[in-house]
N, C-alpha and C. Protein backbone atom coordinates (compact mmCIF):
# COMPACT_ATOMS: atom_id res chain seq x y z
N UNK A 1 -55.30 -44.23 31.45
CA UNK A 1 -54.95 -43.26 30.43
C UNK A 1 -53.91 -42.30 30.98
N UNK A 2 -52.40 -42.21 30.28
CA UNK A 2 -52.13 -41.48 30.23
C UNK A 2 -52.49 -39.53 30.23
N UNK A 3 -51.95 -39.09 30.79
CA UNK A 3 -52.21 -37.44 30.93
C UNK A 3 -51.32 -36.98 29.89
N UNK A 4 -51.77 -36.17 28.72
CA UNK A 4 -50.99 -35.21 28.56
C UNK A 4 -50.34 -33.62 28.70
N UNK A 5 -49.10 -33.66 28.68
CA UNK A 5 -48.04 -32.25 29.48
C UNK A 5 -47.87 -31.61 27.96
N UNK A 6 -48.02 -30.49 28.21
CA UNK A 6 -47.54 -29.70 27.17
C UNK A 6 -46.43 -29.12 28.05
N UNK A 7 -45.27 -28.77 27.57
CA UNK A 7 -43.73 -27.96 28.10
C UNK A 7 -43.60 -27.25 26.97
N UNK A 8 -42.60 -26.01 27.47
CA UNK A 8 -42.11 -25.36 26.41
C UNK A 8 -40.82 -26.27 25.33
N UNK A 9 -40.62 -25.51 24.63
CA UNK A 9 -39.18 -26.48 23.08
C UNK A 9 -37.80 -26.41 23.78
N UNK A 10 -37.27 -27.21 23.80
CA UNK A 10 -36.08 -27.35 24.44
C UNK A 10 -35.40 -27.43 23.20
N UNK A 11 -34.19 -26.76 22.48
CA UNK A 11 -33.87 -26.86 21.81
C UNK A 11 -32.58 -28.06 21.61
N UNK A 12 -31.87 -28.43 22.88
CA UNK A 12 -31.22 -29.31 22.46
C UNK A 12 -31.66 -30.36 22.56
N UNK A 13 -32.79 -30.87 23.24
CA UNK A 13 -33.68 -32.16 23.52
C UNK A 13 -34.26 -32.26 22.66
N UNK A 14 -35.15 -31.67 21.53
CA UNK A 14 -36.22 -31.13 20.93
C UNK A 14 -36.23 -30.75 19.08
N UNK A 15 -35.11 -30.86 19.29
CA UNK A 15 -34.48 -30.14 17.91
C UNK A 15 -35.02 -31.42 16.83
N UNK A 16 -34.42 -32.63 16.86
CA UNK A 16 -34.77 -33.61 16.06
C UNK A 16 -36.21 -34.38 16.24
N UNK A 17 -36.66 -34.08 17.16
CA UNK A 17 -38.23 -34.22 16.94
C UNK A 17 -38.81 -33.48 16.37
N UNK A 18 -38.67 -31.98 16.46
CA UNK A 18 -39.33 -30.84 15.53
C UNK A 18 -39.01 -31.26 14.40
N UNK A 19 -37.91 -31.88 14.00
CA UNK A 19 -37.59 -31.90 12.44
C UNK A 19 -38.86 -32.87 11.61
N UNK A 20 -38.58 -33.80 12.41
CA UNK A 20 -39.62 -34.98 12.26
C UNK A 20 -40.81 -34.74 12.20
N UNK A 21 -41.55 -33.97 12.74
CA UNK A 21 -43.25 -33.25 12.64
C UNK A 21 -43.76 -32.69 11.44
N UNK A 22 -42.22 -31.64 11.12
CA UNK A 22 -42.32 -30.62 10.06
C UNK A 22 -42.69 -31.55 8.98
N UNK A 23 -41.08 -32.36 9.01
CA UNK A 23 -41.36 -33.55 7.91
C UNK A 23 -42.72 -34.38 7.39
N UNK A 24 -43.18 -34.80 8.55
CA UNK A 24 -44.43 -35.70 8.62
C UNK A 24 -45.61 -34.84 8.13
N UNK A 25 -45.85 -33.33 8.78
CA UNK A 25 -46.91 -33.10 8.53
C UNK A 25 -46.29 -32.28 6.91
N UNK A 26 -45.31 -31.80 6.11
CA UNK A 26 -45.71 -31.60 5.00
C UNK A 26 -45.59 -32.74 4.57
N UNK A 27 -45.07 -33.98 4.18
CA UNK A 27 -45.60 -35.29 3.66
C UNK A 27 -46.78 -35.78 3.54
N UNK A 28 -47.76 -35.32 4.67
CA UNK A 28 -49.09 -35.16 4.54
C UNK A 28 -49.79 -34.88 3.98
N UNK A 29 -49.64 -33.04 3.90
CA UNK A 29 -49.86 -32.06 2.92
C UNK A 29 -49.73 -32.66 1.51
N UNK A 30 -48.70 -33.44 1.54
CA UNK A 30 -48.17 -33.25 0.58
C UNK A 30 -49.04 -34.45 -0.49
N UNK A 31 -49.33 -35.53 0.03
CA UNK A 31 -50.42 -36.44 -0.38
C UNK A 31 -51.98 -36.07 -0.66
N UNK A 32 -52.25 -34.67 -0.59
CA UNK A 32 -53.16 -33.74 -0.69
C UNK A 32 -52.86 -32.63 -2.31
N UNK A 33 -52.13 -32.48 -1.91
CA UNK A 33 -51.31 -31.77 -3.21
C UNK A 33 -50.03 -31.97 -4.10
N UNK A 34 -49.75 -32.62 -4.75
CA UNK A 34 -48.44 -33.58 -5.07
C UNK A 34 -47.31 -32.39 -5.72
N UNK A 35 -47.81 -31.05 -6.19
CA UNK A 35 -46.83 -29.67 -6.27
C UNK A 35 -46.35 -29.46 -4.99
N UNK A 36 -46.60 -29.93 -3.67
CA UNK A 36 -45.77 -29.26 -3.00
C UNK A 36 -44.70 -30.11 -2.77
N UNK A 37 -43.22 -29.37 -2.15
CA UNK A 37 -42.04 -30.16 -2.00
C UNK A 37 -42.02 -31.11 -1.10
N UNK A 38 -41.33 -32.38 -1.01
CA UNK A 38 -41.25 -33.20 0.13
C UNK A 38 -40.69 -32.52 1.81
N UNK A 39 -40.84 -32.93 2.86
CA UNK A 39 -40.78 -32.68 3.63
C UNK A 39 -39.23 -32.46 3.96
N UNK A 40 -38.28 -33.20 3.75
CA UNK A 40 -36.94 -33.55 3.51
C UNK A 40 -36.29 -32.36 2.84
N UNK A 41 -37.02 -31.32 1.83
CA UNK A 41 -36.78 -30.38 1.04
C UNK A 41 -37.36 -29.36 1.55
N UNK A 42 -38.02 -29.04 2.35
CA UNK A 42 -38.43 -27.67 3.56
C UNK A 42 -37.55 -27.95 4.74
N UNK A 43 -37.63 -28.57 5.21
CA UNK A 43 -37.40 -29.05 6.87
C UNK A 43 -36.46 -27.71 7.13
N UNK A 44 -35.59 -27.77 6.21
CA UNK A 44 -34.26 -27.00 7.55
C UNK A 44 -35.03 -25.83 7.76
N UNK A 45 -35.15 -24.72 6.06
CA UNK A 45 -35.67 -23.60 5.74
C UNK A 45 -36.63 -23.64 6.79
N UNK A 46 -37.72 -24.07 6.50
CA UNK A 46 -38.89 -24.27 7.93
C UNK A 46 -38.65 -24.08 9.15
N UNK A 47 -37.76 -24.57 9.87
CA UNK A 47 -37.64 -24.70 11.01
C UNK A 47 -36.72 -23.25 11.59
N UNK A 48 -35.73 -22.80 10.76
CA UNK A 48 -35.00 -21.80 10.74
C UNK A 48 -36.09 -20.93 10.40
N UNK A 49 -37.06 -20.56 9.61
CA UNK A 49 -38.28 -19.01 9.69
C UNK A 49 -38.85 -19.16 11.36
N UNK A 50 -39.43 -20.73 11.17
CA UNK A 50 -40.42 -20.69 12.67
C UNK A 50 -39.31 -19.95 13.88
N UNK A 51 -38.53 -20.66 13.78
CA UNK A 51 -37.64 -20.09 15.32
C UNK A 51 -37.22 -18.30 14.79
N UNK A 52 -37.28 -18.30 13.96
CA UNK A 52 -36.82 -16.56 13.63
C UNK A 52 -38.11 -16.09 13.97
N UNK A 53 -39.27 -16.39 13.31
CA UNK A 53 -40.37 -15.97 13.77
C UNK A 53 -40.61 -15.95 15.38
N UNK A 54 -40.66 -16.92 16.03
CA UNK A 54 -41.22 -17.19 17.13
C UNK A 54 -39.99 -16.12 18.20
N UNK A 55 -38.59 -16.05 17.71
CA UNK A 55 -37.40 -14.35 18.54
C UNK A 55 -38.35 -13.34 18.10
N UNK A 56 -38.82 -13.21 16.78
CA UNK A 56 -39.08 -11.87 16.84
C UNK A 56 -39.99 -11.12 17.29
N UNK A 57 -41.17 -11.97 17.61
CA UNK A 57 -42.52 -11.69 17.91
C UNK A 57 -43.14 -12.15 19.29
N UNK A 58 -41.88 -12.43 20.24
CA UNK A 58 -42.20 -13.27 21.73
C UNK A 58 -43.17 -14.29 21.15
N UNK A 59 -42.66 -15.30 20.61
CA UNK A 59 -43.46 -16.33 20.22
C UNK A 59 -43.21 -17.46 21.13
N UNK A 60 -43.33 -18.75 20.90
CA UNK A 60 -42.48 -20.23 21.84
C UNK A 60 -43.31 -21.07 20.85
N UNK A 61 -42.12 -21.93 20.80
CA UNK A 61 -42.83 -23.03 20.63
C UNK A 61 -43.42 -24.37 21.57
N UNK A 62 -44.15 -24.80 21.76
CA UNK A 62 -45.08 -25.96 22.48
C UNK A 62 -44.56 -27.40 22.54
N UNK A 63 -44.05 -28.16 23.27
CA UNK A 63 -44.64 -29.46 22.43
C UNK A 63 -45.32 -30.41 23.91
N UNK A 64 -45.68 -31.43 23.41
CA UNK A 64 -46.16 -32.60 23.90
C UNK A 64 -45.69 -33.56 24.39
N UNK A 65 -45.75 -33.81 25.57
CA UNK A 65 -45.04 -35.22 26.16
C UNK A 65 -46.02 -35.87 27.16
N UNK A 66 -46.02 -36.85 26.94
CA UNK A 66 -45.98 -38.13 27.63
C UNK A 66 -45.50 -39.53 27.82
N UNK A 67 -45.52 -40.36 28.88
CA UNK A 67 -44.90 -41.42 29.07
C UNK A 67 -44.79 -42.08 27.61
N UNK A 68 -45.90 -42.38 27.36
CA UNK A 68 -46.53 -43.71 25.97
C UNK A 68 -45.67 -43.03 24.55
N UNK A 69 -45.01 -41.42 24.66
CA UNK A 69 -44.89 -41.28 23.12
C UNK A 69 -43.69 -40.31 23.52
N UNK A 70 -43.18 -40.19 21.99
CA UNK A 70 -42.06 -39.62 21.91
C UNK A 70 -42.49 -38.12 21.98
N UNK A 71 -41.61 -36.85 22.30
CA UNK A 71 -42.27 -35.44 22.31
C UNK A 71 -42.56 -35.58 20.71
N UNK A 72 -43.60 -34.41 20.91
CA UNK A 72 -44.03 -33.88 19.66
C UNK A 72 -44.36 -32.70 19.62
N UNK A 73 -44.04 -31.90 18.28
CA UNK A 73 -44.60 -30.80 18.26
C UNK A 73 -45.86 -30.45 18.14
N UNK A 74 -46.47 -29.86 19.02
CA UNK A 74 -48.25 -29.42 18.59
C UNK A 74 -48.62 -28.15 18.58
N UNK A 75 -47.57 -26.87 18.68
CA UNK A 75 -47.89 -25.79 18.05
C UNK A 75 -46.98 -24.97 18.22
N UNK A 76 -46.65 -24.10 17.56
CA UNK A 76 -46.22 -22.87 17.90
C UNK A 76 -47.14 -21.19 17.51
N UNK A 77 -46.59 -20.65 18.56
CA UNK A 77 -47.50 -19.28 18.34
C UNK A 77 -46.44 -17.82 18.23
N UNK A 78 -47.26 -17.09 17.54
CA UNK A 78 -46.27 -16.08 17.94
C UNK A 78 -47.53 -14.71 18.28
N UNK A 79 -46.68 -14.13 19.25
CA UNK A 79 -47.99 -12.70 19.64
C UNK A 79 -47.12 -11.54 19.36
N UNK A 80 -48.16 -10.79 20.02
CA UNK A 80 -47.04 -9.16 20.04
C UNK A 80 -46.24 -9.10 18.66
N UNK A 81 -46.86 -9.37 17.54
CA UNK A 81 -45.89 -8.93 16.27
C UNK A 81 -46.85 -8.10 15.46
N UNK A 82 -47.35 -7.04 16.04
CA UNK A 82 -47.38 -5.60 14.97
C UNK A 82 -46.30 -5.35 13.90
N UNK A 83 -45.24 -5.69 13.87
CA UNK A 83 -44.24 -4.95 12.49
C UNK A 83 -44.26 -6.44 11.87
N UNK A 84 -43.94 -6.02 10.65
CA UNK A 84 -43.94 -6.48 9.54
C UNK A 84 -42.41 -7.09 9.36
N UNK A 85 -42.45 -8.59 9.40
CA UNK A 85 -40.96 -9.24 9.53
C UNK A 85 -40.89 -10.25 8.16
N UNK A 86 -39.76 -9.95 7.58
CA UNK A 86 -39.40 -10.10 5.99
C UNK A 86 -39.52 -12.02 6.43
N UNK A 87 -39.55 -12.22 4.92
CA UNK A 87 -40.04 -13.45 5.31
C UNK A 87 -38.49 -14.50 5.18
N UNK A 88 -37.57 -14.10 5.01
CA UNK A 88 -35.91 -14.40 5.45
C UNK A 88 -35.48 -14.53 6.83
N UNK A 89 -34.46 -14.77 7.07
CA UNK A 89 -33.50 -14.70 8.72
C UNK A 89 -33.02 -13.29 7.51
């Protein structure tokens, strides 16, 4: 068995796998609730709040690697955000 590494988001390595997660997991969602938009129709918006979110609030994002699989995203967090951040860039 493989081990898995969590590393921090590399944004130029990383960028088109995040897209792909976002995608996948609202497509998911989305087979749960058929009002929400396809994944293809959030992605950019999405990914542009998370990374605004994650500057403003010393956040990072996470992902996952190992040998057997492509990275993946498995979380992002954000801390230290007492103020109140508009929900725009």
């Amino acid at each position: 068995m493989t081990a898995m590494k969590v590393r921090e988001y590399d944004q130029g390595s990383d960028f088109e796998q995040l897209r792909e997660c976002v995608i996948e997991l609202q497509n998911f969602e989305r087979q749960i609730d058929a009002r929400l938009p396809s994944g293809e129709d959030i992605v950019d918006e999405y990914v542009t709040q998370m990374q605004f979110r994650c500057r403003s609030c010393d956040g990072q994002i996470l992902v996952e690697t190992s040998p057997a699989t492509s990275p993946c995203l498995i979380a992002f967090k954000v801390t230290n955000c007492m103020k109140e951040i508009p929900n725009t860039v």
